[in-house]
Protein backbone atom coordinates (compact mmCIF):
# COMPACT_ATOMS: atom_id res chain seq x y z
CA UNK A 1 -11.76 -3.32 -20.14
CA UNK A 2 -12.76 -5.20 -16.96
CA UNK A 3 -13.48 -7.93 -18.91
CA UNK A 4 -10.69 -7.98 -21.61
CA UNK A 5 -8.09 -7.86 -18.39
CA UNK A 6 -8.24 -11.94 -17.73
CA UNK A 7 -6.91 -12.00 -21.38
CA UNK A 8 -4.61 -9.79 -20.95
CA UNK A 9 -3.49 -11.63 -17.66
CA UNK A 10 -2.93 -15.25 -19.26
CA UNK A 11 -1.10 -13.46 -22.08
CA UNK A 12 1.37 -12.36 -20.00
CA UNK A 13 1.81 -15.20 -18.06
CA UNK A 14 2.16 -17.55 -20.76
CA UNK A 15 4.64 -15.28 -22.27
CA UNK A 16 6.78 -13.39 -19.41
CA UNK A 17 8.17 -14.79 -15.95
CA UNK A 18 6.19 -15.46 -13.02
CA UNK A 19 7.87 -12.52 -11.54
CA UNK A 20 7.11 -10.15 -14.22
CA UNK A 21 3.81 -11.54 -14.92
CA UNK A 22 2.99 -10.73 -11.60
CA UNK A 23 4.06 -7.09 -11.31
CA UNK A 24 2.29 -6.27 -14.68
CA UNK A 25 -1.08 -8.33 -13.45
CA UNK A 26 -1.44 -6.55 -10.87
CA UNK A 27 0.25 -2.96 -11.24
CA UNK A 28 -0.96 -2.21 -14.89
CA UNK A 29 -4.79 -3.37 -13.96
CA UNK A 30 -4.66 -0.66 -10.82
CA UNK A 31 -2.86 1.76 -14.28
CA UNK A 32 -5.19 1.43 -16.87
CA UNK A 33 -8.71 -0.04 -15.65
CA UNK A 34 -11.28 2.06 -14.90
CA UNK A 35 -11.75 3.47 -11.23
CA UNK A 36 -15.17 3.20 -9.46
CA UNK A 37 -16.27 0.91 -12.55
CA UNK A 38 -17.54 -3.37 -11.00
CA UNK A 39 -19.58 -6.43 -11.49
CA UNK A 40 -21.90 -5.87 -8.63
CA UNK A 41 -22.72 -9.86 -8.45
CA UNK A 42 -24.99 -11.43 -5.42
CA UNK A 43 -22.45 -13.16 -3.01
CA UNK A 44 -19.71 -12.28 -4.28
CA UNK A 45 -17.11 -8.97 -3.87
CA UNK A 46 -17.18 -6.68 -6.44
CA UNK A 47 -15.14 -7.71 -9.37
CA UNK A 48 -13.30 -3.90 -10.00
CA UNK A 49 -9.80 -2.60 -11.38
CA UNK A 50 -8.52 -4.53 -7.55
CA UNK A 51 -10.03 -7.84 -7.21
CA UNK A 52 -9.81 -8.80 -10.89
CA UNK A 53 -6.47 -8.52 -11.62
CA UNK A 54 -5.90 -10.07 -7.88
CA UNK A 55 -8.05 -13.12 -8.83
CA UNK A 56 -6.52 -13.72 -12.44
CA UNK A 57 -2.87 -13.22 -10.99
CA UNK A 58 -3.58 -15.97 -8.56
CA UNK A 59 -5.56 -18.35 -11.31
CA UNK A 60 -2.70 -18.03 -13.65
CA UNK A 61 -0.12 -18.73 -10.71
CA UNK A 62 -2.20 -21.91 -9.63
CA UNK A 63 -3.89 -22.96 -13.01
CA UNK A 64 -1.25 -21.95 -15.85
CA UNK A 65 1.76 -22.61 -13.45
CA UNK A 66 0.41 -25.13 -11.71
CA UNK A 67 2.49 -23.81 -8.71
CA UNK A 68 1.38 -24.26 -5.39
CA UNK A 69 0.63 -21.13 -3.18
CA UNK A 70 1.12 -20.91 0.39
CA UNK A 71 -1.02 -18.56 2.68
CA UNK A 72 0.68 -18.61 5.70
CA UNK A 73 3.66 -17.13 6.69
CA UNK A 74 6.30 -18.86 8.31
CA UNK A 75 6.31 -16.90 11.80
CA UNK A 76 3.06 -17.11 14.34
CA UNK A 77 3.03 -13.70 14.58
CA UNK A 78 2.36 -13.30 10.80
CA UNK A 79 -0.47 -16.18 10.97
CA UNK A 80 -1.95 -14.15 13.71
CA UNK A 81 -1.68 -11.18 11.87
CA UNK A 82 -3.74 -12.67 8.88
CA UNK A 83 -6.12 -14.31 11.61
CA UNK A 84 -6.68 -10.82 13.12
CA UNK A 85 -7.16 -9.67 9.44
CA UNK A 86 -9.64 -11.79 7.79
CA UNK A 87 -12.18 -12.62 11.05
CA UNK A 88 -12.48 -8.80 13.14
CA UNK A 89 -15.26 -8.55 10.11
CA UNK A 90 -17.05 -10.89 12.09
CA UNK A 91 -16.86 -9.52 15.04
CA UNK A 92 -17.68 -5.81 13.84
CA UNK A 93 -21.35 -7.61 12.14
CA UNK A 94 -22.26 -9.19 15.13
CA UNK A 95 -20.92 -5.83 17.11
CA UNK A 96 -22.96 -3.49 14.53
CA UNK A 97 -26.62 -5.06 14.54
CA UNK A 98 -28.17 -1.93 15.49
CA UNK A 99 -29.24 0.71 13.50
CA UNK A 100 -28.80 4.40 13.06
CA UNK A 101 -31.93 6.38 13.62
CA UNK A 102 -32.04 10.40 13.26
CA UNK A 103 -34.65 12.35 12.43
CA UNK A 104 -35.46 12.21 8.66
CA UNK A 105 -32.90 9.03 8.29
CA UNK A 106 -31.65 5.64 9.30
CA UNK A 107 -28.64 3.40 8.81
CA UNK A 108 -29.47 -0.37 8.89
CA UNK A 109 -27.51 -2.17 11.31
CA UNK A 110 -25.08 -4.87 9.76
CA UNK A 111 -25.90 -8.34 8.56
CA UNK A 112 -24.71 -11.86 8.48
CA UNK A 113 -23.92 -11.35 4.78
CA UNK A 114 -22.00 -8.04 5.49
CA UNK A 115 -19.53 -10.05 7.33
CA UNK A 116 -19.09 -12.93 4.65
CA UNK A 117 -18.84 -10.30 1.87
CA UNK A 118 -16.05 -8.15 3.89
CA UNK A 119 -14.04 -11.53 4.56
CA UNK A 120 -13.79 -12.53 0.97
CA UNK A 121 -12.90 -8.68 -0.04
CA UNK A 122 -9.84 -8.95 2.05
CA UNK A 123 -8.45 -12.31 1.14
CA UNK A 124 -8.95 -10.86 -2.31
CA UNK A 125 -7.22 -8.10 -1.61
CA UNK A 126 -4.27 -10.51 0.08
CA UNK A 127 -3.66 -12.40 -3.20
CA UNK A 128 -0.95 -9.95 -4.30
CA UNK A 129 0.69 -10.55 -0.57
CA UNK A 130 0.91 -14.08 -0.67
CA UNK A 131 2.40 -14.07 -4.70
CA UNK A 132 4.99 -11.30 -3.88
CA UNK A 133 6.04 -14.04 -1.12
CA UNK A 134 6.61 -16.98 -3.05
CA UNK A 135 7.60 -15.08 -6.79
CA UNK A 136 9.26 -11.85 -5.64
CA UNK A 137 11.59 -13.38 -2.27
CA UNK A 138 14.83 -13.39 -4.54
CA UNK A 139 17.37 -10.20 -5.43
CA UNK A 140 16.10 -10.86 -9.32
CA UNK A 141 12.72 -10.64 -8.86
CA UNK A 142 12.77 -7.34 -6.72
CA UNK A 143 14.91 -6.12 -9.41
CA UNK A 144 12.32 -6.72 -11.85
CA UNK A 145 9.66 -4.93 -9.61
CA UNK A 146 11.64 -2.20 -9.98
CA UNK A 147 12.40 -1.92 -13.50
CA UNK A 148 8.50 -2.68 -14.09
CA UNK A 149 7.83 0.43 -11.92
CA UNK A 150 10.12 2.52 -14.04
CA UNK A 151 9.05 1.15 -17.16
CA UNK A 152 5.27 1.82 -15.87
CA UNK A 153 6.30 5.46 -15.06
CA UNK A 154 7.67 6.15 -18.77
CA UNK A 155 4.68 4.78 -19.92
CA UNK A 156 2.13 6.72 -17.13
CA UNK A 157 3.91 10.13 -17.91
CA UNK A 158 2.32 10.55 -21.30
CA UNK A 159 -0.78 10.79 -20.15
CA UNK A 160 0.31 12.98 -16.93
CA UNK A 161 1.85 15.34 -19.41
CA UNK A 162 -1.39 15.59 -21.26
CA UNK A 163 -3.65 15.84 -18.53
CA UNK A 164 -1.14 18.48 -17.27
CA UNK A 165 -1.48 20.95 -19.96
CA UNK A 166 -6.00 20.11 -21.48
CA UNK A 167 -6.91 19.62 -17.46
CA UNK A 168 -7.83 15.84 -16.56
CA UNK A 169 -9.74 14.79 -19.09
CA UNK A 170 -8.34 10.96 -20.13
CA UNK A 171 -10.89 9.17 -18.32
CA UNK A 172 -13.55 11.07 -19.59
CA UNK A 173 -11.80 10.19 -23.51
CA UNK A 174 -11.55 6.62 -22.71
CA UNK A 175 -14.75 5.92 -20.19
CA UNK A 176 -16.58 8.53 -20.49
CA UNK A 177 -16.76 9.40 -17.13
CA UNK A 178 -14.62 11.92 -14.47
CA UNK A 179 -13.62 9.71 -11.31
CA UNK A 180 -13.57 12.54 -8.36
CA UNK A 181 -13.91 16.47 -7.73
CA UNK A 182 -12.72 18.46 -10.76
CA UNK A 183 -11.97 21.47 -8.26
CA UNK A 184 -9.41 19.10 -6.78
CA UNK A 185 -7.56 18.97 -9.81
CA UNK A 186 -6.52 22.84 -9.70
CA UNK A 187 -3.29 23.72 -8.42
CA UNK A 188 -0.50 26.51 -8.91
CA UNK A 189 -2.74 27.75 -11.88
CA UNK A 190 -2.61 24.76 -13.81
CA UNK A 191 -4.33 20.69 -12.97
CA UNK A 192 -2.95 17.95 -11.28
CA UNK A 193 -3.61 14.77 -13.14
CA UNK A 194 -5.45 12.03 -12.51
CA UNK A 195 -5.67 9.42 -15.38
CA UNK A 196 -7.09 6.16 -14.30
CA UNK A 197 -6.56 6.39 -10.45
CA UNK A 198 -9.15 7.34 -7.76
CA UNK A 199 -7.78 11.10 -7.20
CA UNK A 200 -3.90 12.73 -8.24
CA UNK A 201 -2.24 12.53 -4.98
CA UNK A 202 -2.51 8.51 -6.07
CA UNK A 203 -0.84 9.76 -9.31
CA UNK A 204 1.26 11.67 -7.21
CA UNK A 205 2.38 9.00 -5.15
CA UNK A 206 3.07 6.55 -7.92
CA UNK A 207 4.95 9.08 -9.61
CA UNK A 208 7.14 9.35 -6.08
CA UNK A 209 7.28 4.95 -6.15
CA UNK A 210 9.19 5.42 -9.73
CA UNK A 211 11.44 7.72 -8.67
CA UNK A 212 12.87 5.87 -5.88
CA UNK A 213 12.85 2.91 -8.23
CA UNK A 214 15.06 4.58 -10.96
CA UNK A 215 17.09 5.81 -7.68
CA UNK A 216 17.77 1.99 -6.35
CA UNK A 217 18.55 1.01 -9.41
CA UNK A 218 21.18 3.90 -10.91
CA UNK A 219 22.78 3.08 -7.39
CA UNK A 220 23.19 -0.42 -8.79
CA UNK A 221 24.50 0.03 -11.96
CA UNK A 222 27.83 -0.30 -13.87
CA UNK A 223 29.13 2.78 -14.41
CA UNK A 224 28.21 2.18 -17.93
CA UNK A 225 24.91 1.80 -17.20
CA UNK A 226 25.03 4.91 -14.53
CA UNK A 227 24.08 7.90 -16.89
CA UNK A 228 20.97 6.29 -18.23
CA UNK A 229 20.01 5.88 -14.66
CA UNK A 230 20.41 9.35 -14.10
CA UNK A 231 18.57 10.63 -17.08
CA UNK A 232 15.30 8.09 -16.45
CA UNK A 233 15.73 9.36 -12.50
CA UNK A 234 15.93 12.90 -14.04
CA UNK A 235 12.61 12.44 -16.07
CA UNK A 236 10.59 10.63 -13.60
CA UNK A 237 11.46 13.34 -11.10
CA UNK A 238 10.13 15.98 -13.09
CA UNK A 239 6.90 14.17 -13.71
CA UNK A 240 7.21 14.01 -10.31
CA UNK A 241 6.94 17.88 -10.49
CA UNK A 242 3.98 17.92 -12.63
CA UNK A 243 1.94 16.47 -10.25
CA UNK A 244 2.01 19.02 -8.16
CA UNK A 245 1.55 17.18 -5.00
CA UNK A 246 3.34 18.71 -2.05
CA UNK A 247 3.62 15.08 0.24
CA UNK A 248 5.16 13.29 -2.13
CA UNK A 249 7.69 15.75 -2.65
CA UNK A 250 8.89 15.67 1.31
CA UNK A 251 8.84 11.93 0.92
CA UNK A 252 11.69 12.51 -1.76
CA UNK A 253 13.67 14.87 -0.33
CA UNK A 254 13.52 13.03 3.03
CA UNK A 255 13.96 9.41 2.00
CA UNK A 256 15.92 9.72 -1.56
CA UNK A 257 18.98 10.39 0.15
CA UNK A 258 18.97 7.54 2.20
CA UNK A 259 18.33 5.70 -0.54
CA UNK A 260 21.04 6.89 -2.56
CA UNK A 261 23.89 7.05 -0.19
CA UNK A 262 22.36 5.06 3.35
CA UNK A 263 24.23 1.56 3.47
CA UNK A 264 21.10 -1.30 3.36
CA UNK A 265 21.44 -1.74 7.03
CA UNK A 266 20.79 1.59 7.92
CA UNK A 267 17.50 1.95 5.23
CA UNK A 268 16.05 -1.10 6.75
CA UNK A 269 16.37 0.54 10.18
CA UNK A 270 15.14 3.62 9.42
CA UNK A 271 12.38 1.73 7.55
CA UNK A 272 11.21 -0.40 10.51
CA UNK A 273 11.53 2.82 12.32
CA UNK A 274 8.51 4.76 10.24
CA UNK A 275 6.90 1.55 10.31
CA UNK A 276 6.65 1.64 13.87
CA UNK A 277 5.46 5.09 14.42
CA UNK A 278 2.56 4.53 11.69
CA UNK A 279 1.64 1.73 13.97
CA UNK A 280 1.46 3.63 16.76
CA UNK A 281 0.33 6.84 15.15
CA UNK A 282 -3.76 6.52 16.64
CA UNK A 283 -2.20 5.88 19.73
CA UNK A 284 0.04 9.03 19.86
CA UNK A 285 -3.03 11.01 18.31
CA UNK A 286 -5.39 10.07 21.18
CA UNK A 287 -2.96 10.54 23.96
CA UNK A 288 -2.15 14.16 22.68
CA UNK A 289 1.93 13.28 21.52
CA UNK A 290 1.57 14.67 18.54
CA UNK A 291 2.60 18.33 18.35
CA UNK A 292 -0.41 19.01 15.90
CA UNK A 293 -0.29 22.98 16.34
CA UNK A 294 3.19 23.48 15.63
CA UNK A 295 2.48 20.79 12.72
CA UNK A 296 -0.09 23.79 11.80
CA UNK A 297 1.83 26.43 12.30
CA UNK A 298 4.47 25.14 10.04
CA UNK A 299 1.84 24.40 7.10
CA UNK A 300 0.67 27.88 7.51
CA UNK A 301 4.20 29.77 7.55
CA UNK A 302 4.26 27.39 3.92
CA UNK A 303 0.93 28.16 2.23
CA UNK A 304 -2.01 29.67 4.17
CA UNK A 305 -3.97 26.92 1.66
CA UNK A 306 -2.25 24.23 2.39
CA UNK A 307 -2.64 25.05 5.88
CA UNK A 308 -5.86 25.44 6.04
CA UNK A 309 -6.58 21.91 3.94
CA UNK A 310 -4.35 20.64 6.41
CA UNK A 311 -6.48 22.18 9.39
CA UNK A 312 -9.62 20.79 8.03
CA UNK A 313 -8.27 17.21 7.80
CA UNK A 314 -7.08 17.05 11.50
CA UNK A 315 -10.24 18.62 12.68
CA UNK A 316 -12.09 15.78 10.93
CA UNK A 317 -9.87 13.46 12.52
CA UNK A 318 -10.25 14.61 15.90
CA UNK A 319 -13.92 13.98 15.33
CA UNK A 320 -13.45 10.79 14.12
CA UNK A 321 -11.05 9.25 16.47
CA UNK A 322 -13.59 10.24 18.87
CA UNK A 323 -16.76 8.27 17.20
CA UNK A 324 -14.19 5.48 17.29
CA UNK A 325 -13.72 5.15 20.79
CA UNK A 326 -17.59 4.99 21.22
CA UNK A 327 -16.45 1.02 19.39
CA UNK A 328 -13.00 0.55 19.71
CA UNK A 329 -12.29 -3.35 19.70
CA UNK A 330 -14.20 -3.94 16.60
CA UNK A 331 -15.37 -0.68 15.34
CA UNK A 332 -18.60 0.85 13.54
CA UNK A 333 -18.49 -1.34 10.39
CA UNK A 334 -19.96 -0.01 7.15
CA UNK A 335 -22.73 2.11 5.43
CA UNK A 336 -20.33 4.90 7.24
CA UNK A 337 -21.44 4.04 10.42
CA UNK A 338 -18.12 5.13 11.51
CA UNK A 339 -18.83 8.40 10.26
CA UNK A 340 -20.41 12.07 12.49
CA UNK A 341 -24.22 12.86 11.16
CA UNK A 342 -26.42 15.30 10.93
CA UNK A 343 -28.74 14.60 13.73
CA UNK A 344 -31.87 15.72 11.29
CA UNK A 345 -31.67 14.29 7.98
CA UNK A 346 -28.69 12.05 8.78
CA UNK A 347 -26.43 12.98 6.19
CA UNK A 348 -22.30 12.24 6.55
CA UNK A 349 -20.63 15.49 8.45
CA UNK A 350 -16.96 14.66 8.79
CA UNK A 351 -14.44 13.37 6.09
CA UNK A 352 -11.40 11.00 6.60
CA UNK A 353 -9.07 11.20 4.37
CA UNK A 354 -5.63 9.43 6.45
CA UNK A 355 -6.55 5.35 5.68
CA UNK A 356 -5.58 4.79 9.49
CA UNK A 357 -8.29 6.46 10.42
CA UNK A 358 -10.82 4.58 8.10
CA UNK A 359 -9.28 1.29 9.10
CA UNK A 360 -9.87 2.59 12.73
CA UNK A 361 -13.49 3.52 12.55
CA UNK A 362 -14.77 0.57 10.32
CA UNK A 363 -12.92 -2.31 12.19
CA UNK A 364 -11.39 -0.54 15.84
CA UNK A 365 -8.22 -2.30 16.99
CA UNK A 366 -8.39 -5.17 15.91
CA UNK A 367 -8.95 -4.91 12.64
CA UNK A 368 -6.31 -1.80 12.31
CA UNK A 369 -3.49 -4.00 13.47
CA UNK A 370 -4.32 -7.06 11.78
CA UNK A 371 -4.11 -4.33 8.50
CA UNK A 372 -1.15 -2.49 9.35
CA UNK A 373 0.66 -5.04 11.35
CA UNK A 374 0.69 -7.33 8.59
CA UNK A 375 1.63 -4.43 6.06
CA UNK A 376 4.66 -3.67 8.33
CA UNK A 377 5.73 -7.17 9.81
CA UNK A 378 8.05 -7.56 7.34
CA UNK A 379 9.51 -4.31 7.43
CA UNK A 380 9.91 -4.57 11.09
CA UNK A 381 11.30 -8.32 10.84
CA UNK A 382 14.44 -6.49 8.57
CA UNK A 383 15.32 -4.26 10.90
CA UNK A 384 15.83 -6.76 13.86
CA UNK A 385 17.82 -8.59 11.89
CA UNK A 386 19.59 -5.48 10.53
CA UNK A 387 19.97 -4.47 14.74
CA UNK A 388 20.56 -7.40 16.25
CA UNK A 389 22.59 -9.95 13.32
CA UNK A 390 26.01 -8.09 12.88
CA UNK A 391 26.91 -10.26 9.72
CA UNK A 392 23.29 -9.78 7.88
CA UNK A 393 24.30 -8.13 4.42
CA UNK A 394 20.74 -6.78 2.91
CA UNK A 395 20.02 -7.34 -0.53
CA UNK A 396 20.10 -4.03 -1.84
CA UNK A 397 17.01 -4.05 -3.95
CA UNK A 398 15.08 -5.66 -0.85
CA UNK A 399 16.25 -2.57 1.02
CA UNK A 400 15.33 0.14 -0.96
CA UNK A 401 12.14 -1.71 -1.53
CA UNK A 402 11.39 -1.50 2.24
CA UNK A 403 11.79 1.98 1.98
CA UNK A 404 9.29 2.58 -0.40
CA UNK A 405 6.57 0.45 1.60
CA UNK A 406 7.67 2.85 4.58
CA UNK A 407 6.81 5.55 2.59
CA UNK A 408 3.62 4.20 1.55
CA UNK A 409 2.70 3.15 5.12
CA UNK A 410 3.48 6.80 6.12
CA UNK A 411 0.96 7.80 3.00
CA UNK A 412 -1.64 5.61 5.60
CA UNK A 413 -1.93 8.98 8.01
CA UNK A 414 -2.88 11.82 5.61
CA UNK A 415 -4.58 9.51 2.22
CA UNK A 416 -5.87 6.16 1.50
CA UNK A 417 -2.91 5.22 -0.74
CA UNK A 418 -3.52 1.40 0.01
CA UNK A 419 -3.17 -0.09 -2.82
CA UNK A 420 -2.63 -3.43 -4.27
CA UNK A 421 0.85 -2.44 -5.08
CA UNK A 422 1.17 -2.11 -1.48
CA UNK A 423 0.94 -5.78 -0.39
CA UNK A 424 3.05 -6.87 -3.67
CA UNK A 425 5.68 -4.80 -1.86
CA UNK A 426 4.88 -6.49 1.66
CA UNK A 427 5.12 -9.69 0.59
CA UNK A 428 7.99 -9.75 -1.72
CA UNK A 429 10.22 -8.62 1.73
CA UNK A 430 7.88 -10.93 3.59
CA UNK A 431 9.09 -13.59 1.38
CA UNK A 432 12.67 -12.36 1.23
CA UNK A 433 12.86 -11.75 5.46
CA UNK A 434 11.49 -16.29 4.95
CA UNK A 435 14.19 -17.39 2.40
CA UNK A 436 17.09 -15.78 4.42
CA UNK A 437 16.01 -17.24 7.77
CA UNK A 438 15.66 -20.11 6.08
CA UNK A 439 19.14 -20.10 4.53
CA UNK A 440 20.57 -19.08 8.08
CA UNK A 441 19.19 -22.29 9.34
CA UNK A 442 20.89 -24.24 7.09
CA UNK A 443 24.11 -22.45 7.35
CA UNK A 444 23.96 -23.02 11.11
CA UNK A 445 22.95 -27.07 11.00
CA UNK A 446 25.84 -27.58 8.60
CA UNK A 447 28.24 -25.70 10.88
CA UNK A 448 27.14 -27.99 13.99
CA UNK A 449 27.38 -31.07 11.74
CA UNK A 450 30.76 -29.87 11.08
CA UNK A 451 32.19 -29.06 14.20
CA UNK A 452 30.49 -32.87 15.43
CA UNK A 453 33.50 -34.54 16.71
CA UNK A 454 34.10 -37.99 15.03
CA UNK A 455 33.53 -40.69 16.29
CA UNK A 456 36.48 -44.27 16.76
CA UNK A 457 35.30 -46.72 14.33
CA UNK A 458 36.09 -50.27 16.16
């Protein structure tokens, strides 16, 4: 499959729109290939169900196309951003020569070639950024990243259903192999599925991403077109249901009113708003402003399981914000360095499970806000204009695309729910926030050419 994907990738960009071309690329590659499956080639990143469909969107855009691709955002801050990004790996290396030694155990130190490796993974991973930009910028082709998403979610919900009712067995039928934990998988006396995708609070959480798609959209339709909305929004929420994830479920209940009633100014506020507390969220955590125990006490009154998972995952965290401040500019780097051992045999103690916290203790400050910052400058670039610019009008689609990212960026603190899909999102409103500065700018030169007074002709 792996290899049959670059096929599949020219197909559909010979055949669809750049914009939908795109979205399929790279959203049915994270669907359908197989999870912890690569090419482990010398040099090079591994070529998995990520950086292949990343590559072959960005061959077909430049290659096929012939398009040119830009890779650096209009604003400083953004260029920054990706600076921050794409060199911190070199800093952790040269920060994380040293090894680990414990009793029956070591962990090398990093090398030269750790650093080259880790820079090419992440401007892999920024391919989808960069294309959402230039393809994804306009009103049509965030409405066709939408109606991908909902289309994907028809499609994804056979399986769910299956793996629902026989237990998650598809990529054991199709690879032959079972991704994660089976005991995970259990829930309210029945399984939570997991198809193709690392774990099910992924499925989970792609399940939620459809939802709020069908949502935008039903809000955007003829009132023709309004009870089919309904119905797919109807469907997608009970697969939703299946899943059997309890997060995604506040997401929805939380965020799918605003999107179904919130004007766009006030989603792109309240966006920008979650964007900023997920970028301060290690902050708040190490200073204490977090009321974790009545967070726990909550989860308990809920589900004394659920509680207690949730227990275990701050405790970890605690531990782990802790080994990060031992390196906090440029953190512990990889081999799970970043990790609490045993002091004896020098196997892993804790477990992170919140993405901000892995971002944290492989690559410290710097690395976590060249990561998040440039997963959120967009967002937050909206929402000044949406506070300060009285006669902004959002595109609708935009908006209630921005809330979805929010959501996903508050996914960051308790899962790794980074996905490609993630940066599609960032840079279609990254490229969106460009084109309407851009078209403000020319508004405003033709309004000062206008008001020019003319000049006596002798």
């Amino acid at each position: 499959m792996l290899l049959v994907w670059p096929l599949v990738s020219v197909l559909l960009w010979q055949r669809l729109s750049p914009q939908r071309a795109l979205v399929w690329t790279i959203l049915g590659g994270y669907l359908v290939l197989p999870p912890l499956t690569s090419f482990d080639l010398p040099v090079v990143p591994n070529l998995d169900k990520v950086s292949i469909p990343n590559l072959m969107a960005l061959f077909c855009a430049m290659f096929i196309l012939k398009d040119r691709i830009s890779f650096l955002p209009q604003s400083w801050v953004g260029r920054l951003l990706i600076v921050f990004y794409l060199t911190t790996p070199i800093a952790t290396v040269m920060t994380n020569l040293d090894p680990l030694w414990f009793a029956q155990h070591m962990v090398p130190g990093m090398r030269i070639y750790d650093s080259i490796a880790s820079i090419a993974y992440q401007a892999i991973a920024l391919i989808p950024f960069f294309l959402g930009r230039k393809y994804l910028a306009t009103a049509e082709g965030a409405r066709d990243l939408l109606l991908i998403l909902i289309i994907a979610g028809f499609a994804y919900s056979v399986p769910i259903i299956i793996e629902s009712l026989v237990s998650p067995m598809m990529n054991i039928w199709v690879y032959g192999f079972f991704q994660h934990d089976f005991f995970q998988t259990l829930r309210q006396g029945g399984y939570r599925p997991v198809v193709f995708l690392p774990h099910g609070l992924w499925v989970a959480f792609f399940s939620l991403m459809t939802v709020f798609a069908a949502m935008i959209i039903g809000r955007q339709s003829t009132n023709v077109d309004r009870p089919k909305a309904l119905i797919a929004c109807l469907y997608l929420f009970f697969i939703l249901t299946v899943c059997k994830s309890a997060g995604p479920m506040i997401y929805l209940f939380l965020i799918g009113p605003l999107i179904l009633l919130a004007p766009s100014r006030m989603q792109l506020l309240v966006a920008g708003a979650l964007a900023v507390v997920v970028l301060l969220y290690p902050l708040l955590r190490g200073i204490h402003a977090i009321p974790v125990d009545q967070i726990l006490d909550f989860a308990h009154a809920g589900s004394a399981e659920r509680g207690g998972s949730l227990a275990f995952r701050i405790y970890n965290e605690e531990l782990l914000l802790s080994r990060a401040a031992e390196r906090p500019w440029f953190g512990w780097g990889g081999y799970g360095r970043g990790f609490l051992h045993n002091p004896e045999t020098g196997e892993i103690s804790t477990i992170a499970d919140g993405w901000w916290v892995i971002v944290l203790g492989n690559s410290g400050w710097f690395g976590y806000i060249g990561e998040f910052g440039l997963t959120a400058l967009s967002l937050l670039l909206l929402a000044r204009r949406a506070l300060f610019e009285r006669t902004f009008v959002a595109n609708p689609y935009h908006a209630g695309i921005a809330l979805i990212l929010a959501a996903n960026m508050v996914d960051f603190l308790p899962n790794a729910t980074s996905i490609p899909f993630t940066w599609l999102m960032a840079g279609a409103l990254l490229g969106y926030v460009e084109h309407e500065s851009h078209v403000l700018r020319a508004k405003t030169r033709i309004e000062k050419l206008i008001r020019l007074p003319k000049r006596t002709i002798i």
